[in-house]
C-alpha atoms as a PDB file:
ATOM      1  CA  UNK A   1       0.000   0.000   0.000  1.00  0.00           C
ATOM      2  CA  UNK A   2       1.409   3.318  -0.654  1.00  0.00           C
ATOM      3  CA  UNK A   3       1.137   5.678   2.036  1.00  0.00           C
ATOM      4  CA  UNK A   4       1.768   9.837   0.580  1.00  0.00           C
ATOM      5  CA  UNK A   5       3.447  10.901   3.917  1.00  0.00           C
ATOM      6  CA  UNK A   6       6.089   8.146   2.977  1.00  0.00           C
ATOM      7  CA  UNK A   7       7.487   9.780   0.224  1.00  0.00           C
ATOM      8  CA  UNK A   8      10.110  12.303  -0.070  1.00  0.00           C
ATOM      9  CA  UNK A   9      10.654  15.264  -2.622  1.00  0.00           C
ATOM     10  CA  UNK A  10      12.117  18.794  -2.618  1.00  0.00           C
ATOM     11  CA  UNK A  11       8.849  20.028  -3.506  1.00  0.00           C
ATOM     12  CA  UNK A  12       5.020  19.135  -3.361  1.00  0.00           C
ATOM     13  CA  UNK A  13       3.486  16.389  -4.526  1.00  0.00           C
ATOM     14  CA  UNK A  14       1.001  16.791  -7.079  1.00  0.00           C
ATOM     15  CA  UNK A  15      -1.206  14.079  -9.431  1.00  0.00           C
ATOM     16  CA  UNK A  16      -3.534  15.488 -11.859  1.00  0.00           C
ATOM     17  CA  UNK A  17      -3.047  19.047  -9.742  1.00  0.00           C
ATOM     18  CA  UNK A  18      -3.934  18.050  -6.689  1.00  0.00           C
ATOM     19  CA  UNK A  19      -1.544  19.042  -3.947  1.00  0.00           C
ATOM     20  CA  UNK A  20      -1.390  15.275  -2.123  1.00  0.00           C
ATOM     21  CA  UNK A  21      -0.077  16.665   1.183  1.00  0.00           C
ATOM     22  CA  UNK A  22      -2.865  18.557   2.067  1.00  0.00           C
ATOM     23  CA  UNK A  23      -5.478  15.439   0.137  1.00  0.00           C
ATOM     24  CA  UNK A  24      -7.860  13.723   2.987  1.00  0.00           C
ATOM     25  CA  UNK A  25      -8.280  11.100   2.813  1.00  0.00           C
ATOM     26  CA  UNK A  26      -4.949   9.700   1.417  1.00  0.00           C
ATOM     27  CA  UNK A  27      -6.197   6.468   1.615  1.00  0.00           C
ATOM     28  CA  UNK A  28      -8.846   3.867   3.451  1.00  0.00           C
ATOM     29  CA  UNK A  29      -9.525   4.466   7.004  1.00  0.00           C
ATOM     30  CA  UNK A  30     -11.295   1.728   8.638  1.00  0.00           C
ATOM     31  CA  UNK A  31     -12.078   2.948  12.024  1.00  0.00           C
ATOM     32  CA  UNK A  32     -14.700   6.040  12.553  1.00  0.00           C
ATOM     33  CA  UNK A  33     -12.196   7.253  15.913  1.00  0.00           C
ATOM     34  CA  UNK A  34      -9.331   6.910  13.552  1.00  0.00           C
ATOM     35  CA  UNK A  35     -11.275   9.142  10.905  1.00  0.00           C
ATOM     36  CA  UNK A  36     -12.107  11.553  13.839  1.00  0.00           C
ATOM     37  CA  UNK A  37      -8.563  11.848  14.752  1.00  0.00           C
ATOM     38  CA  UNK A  38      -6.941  12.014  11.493  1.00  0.00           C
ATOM     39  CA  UNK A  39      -9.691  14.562   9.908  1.00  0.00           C
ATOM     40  CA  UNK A  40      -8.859  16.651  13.243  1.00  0.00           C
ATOM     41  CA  UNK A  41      -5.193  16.751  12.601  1.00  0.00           C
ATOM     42  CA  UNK A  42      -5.461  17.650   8.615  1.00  0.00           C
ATOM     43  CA  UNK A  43      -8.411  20.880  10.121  1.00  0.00           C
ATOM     44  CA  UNK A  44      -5.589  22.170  12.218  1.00  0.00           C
ATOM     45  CA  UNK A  45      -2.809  21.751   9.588  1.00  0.00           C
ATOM     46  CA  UNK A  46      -5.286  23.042   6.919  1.00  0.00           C
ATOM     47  CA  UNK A  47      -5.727  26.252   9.643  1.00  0.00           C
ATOM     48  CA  UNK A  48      -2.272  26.996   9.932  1.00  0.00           C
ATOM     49  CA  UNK A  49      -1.450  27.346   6.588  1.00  0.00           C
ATOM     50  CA  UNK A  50      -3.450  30.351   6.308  1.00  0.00           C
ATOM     51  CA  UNK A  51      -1.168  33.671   6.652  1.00  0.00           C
ATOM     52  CA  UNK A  52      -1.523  35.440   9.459  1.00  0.00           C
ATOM     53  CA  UNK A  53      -0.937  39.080   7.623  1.00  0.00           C
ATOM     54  CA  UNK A  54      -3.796  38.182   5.660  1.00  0.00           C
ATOM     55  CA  UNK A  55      -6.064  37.325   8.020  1.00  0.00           C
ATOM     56  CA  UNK A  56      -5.140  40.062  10.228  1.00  0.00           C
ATOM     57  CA  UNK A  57      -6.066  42.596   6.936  1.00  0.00           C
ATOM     58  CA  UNK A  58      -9.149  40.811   6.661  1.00  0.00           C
ATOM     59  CA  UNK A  59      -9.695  42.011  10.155  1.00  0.00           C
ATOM     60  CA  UNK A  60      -8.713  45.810   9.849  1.00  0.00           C
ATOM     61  CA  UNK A  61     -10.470  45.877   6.639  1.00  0.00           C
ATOM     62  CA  UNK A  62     -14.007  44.247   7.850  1.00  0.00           C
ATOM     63  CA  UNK A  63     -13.754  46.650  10.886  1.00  0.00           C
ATOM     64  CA  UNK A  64     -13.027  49.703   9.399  1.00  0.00           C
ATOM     65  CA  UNK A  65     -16.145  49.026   7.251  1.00  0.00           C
ATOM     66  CA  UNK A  66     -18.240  48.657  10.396  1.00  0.00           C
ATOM     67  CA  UNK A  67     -16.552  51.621  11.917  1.00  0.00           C
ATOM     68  CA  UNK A  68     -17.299  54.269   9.594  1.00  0.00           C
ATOM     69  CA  UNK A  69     -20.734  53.011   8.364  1.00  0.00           C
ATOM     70  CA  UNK A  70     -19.816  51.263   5.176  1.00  0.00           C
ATOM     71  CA  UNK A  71     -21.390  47.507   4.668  1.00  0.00           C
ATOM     72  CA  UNK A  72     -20.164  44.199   4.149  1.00  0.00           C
ATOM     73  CA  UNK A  73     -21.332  41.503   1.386  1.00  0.00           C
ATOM     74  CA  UNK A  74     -20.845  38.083   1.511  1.00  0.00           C
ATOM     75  CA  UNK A  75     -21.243  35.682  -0.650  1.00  0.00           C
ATOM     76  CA  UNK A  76     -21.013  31.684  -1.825  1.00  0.00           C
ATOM     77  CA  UNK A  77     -22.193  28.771  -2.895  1.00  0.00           C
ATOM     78  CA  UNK A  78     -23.185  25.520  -1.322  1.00  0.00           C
ATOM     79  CA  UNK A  79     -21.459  25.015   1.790  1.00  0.00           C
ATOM     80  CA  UNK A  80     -20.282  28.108   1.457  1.00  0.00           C
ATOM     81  CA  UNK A  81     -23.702  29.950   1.361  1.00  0.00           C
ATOM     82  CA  UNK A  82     -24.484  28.336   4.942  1.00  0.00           C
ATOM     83  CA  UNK A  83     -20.869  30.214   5.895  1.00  0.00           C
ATOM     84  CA  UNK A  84     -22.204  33.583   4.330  1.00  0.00           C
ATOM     85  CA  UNK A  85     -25.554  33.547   5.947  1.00  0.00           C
ATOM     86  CA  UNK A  86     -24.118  32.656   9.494  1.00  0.00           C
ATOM     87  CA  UNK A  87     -21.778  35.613   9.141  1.00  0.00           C
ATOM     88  CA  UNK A  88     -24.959  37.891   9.267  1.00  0.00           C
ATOM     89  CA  UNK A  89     -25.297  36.595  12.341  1.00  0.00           C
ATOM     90  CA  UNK A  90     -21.779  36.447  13.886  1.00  0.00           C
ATOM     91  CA  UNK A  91     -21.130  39.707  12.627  1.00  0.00           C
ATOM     92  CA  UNK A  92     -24.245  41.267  13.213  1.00  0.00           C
ATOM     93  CA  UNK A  93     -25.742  40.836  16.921  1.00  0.00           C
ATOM     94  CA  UNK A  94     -22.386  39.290  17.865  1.00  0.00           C
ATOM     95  CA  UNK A  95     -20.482  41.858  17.311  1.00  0.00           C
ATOM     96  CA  UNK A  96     -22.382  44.878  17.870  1.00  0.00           C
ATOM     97  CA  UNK A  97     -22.898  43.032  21.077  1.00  0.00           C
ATOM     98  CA  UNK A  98     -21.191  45.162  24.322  1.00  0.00           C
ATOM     99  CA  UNK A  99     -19.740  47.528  21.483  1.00  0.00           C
ATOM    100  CA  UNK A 100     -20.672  51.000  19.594  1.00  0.00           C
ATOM    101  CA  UNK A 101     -20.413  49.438  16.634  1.00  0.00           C
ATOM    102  CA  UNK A 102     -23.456  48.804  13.996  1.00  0.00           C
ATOM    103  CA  UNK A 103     -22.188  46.372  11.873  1.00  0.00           C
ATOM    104  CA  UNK A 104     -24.135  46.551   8.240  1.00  0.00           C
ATOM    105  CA  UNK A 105     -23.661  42.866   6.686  1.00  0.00           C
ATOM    106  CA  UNK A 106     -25.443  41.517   3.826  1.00  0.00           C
ATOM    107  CA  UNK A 107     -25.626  37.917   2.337  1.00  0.00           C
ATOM    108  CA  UNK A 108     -26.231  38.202  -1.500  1.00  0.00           C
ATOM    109  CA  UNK A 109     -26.492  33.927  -1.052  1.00  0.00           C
ATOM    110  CA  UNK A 110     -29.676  34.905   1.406  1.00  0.00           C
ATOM    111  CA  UNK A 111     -32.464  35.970  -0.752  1.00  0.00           C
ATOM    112  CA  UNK A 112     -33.938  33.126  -2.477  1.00  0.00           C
ATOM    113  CA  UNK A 113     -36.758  35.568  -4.034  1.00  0.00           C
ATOM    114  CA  UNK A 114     -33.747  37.320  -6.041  1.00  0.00           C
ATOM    115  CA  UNK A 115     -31.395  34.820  -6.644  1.00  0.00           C
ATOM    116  CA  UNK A 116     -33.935  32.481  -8.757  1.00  0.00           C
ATOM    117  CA  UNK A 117     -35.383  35.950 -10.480  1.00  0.00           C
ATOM    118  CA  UNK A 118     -31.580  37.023 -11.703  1.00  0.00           C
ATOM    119  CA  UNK A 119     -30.565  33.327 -12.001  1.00  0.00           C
ATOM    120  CA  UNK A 120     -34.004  32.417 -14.030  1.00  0.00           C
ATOM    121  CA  UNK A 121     -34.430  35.726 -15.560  1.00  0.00           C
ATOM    122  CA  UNK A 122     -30.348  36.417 -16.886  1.00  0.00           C
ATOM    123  CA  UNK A 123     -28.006  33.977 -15.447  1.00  0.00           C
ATOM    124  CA  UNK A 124     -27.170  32.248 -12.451  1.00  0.00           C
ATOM    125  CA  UNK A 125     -23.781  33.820 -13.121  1.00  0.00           C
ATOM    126  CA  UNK A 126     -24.991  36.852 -11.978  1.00  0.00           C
ATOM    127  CA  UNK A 127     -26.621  36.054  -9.370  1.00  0.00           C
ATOM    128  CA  UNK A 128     -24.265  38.598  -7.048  1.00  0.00           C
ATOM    129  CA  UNK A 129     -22.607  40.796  -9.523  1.00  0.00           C
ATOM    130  CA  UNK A 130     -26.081  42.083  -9.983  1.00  0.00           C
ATOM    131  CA  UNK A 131     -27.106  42.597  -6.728  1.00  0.00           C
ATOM    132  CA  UNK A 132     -23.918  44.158  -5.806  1.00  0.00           C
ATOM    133  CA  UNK A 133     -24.809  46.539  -8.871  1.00  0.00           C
ATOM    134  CA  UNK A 134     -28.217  47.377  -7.259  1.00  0.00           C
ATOM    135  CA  UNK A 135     -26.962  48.185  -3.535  1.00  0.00           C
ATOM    136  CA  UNK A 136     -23.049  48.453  -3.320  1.00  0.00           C
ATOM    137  CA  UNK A 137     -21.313  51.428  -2.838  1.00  0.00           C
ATOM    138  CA  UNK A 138     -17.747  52.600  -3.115  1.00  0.00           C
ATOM    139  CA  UNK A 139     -15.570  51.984  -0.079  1.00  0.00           C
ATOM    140  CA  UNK A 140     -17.831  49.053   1.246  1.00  0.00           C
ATOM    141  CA  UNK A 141     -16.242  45.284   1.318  1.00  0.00           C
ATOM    142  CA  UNK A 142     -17.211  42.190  -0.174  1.00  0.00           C
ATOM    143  CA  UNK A 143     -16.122  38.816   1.220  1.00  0.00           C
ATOM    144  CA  UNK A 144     -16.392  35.721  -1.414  1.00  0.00           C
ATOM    145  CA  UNK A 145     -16.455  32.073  -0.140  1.00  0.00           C
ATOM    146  CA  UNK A 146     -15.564  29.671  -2.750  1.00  0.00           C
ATOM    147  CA  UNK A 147     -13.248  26.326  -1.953  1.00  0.00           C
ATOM    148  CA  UNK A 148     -12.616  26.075  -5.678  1.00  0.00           C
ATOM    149  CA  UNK A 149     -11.856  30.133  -6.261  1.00  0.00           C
ATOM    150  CA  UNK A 150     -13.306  29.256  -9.672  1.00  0.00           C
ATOM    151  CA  UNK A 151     -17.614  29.651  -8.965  1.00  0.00           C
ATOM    152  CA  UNK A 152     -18.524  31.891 -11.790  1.00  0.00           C
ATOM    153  CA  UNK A 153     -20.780  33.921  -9.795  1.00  0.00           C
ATOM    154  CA  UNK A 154     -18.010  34.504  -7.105  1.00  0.00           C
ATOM    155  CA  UNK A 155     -15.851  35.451  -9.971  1.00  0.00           C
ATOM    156  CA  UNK A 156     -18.300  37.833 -11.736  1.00  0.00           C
ATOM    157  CA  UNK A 157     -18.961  39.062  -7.839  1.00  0.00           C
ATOM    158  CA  UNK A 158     -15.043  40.437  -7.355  1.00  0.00           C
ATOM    159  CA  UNK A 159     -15.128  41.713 -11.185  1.00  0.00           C
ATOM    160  CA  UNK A 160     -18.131  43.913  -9.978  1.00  0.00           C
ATOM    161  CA  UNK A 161     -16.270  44.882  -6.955  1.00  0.00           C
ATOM    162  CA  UNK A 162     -13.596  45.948  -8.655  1.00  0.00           C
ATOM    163  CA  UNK A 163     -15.480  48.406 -10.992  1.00  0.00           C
ATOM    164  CA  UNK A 164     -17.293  49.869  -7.966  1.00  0.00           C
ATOM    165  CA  UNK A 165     -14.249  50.445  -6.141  1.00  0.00           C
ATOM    166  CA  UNK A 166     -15.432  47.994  -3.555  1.00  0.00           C
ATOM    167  CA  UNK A 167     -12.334  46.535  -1.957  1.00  0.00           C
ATOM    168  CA  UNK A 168     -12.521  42.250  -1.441  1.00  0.00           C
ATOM    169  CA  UNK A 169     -11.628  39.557   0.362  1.00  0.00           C
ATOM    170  CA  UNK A 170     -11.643  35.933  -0.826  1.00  0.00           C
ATOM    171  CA  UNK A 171     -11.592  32.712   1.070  1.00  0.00           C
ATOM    172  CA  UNK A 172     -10.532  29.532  -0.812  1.00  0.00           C
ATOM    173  CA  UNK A 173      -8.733  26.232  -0.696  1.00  0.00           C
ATOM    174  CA  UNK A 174      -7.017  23.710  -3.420  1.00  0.00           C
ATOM    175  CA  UNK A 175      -5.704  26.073  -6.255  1.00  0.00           C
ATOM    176  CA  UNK A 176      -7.196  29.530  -5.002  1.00  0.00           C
ATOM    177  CA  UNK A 177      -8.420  29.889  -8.754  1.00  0.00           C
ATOM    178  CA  UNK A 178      -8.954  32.967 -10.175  1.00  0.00           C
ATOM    179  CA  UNK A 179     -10.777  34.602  -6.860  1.00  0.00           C
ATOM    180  CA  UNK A 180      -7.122  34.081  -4.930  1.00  0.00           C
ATOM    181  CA  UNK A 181      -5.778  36.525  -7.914  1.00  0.00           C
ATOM    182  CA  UNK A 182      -8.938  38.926  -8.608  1.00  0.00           C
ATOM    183  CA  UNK A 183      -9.262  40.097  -4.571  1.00  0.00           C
ATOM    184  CA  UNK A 184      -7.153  42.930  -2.594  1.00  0.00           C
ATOM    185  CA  UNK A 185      -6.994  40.223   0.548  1.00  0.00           C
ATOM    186  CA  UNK A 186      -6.478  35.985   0.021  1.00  0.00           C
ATOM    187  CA  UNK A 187      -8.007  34.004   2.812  1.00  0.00           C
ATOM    188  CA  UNK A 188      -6.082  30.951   1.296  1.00  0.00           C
ATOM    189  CA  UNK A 189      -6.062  27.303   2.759  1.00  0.00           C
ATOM    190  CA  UNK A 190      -4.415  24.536   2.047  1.00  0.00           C
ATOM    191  CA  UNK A 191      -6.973  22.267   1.588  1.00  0.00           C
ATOM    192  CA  UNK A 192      -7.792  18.984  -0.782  1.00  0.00           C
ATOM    193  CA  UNK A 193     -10.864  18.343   0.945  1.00  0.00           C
ATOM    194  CA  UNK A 194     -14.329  20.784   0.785  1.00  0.00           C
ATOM    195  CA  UNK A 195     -15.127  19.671   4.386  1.00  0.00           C
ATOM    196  CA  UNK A 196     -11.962  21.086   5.771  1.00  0.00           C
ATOM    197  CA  UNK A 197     -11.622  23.985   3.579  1.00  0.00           C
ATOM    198  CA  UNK A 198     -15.371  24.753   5.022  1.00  0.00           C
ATOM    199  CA  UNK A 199     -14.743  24.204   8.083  1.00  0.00           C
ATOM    200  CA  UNK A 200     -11.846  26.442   8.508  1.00  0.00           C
ATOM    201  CA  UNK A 201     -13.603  29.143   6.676  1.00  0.00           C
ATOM    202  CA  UNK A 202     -16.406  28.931   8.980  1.00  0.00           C
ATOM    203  CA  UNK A 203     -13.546  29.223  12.063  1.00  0.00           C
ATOM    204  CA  UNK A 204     -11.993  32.419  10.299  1.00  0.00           C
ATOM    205  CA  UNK A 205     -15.268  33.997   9.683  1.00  0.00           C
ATOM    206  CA  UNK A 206     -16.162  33.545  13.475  1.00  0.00           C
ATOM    207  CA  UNK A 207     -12.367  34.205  14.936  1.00  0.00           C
ATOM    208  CA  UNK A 208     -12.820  37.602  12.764  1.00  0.00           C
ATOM    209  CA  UNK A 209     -16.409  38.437  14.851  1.00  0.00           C
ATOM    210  CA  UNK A 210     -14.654  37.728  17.984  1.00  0.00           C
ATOM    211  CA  UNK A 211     -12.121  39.686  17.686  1.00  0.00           C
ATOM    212  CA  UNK A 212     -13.518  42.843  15.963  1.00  0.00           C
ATOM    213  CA  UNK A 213     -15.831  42.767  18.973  1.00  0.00           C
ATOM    214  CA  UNK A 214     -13.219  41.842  21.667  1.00  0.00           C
ATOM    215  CA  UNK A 215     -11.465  44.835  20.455  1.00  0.00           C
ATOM    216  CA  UNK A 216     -13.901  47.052  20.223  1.00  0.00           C
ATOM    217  CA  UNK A 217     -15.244  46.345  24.030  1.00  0.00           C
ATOM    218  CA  UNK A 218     -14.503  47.627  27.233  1.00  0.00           C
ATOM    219  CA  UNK A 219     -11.360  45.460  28.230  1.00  0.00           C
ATOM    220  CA  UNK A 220     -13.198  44.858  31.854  1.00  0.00           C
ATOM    221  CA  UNK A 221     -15.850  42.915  30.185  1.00  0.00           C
ATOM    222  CA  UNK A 222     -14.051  40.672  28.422  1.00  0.00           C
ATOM    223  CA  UNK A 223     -13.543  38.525  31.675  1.00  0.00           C
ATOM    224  CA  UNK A 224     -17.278  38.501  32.138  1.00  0.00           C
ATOM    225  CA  UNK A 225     -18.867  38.898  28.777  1.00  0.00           C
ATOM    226  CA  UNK A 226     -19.871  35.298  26.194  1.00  0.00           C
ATOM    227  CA  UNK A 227     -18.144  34.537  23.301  1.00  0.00           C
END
């Protein structure tokens, strides 16, 4: 049996462009506890591979929107739609909790009513450029979830961005695709696998609310206050 972690090169491995270091599985797992264990360890590794500069920009950037009034989009597909709707939450009533902040977040994955219009009506790859051309302003963010980097929507989402003067951040895994290149900040992971890659986006999006409202409260409450 050939076992990836057994073999040595300079570089990464790659067959047919997949990066086989960060692949899970890599091959059968019998045992559920094993799976647990083993899935655990590639999450964490996946995690720190992101770049702490870029998630700290990510940070500064989202804030600053919610500090001078500006709002946040977010958007995705799949998995990643359940990600962009729960940050409306997390970054809504979470963080405007114990803080003077009014955080103004929108999910463009949220309104089923105008996605299937725009999708049934002109494309489903337009499904968020569009609605970013209806309601986005200059100076306000968007955030794009997309494991692949390559959803057409997403894409067509940061294009729109760009010609608004929006400015973007893009979460991804395996390749990054195109949305690693198109936004001003890469949320990159180093993931084979669409459950890890999801379920370290859906960590970043929440350390991000956490933060942004630990640092925006008074420091005596933090010992006190729920996260």
């Amino acid at each position: 049996m050939l076992f990836i972690d057994d073999l040595t090169t300079a570089g990464k491995i790659k067959i047919n462009h997949v990066d086989l270091r960060m692949k899970f599985p890599k091959y059968y797992i019998e045992s559920p506890t094993q799976f647990l264990e083993d899935y655990s360890k590639a999450c964490e590794k996946a995690r720190r591979s992101v770049a702490p500069s870029m998630f700290g920009e990510s940070v500064n950037l989202i804030e600053c929107a919610y500090q001078e009034g500006k709002t946040v989009y977010v958007c995705g597909n799949g998995g990643s739609t359940a990600i962009a709707n729960h940050m409306v939450c997390d970054h809504g009533k979470l963080v405007a909790t114990d803080t003077l902040l009014k955080p103004r977040v929108i999910s463009l994955s949220h309104p089923t009513e105008m996605i299937t219009a725009i999708a049934n009506d002109i494309s489903y790859d337009d499904i968020f450029s569009y609605q970013l051309e209806l309601m986005a302003n200059r100076g306000d963010v968007l955030m794009v979830i997309s494991g692949s980097g390559e959803s057409p929507n997403v894409v067509k989402a940061l294009k729109a961005a760009q010609v608004i003067g929006m400015k973007s951040i893009a979460m991804t895994a395996f390749s990054g695709g195109q949305c690693r290149d198109l936004a001003d900040v890469s949320l990159h992971v180093e993931a084979e696998n669409y459950g890890i890659a999801e379920d370290v986006h859906q960590s970043l999006m929440q350390m991000m609310a956490q933060f942004i409202r630990m640092r925006n409260m008074d420091r005596d409450m933090i010992i006190t206050a729920k996260f």
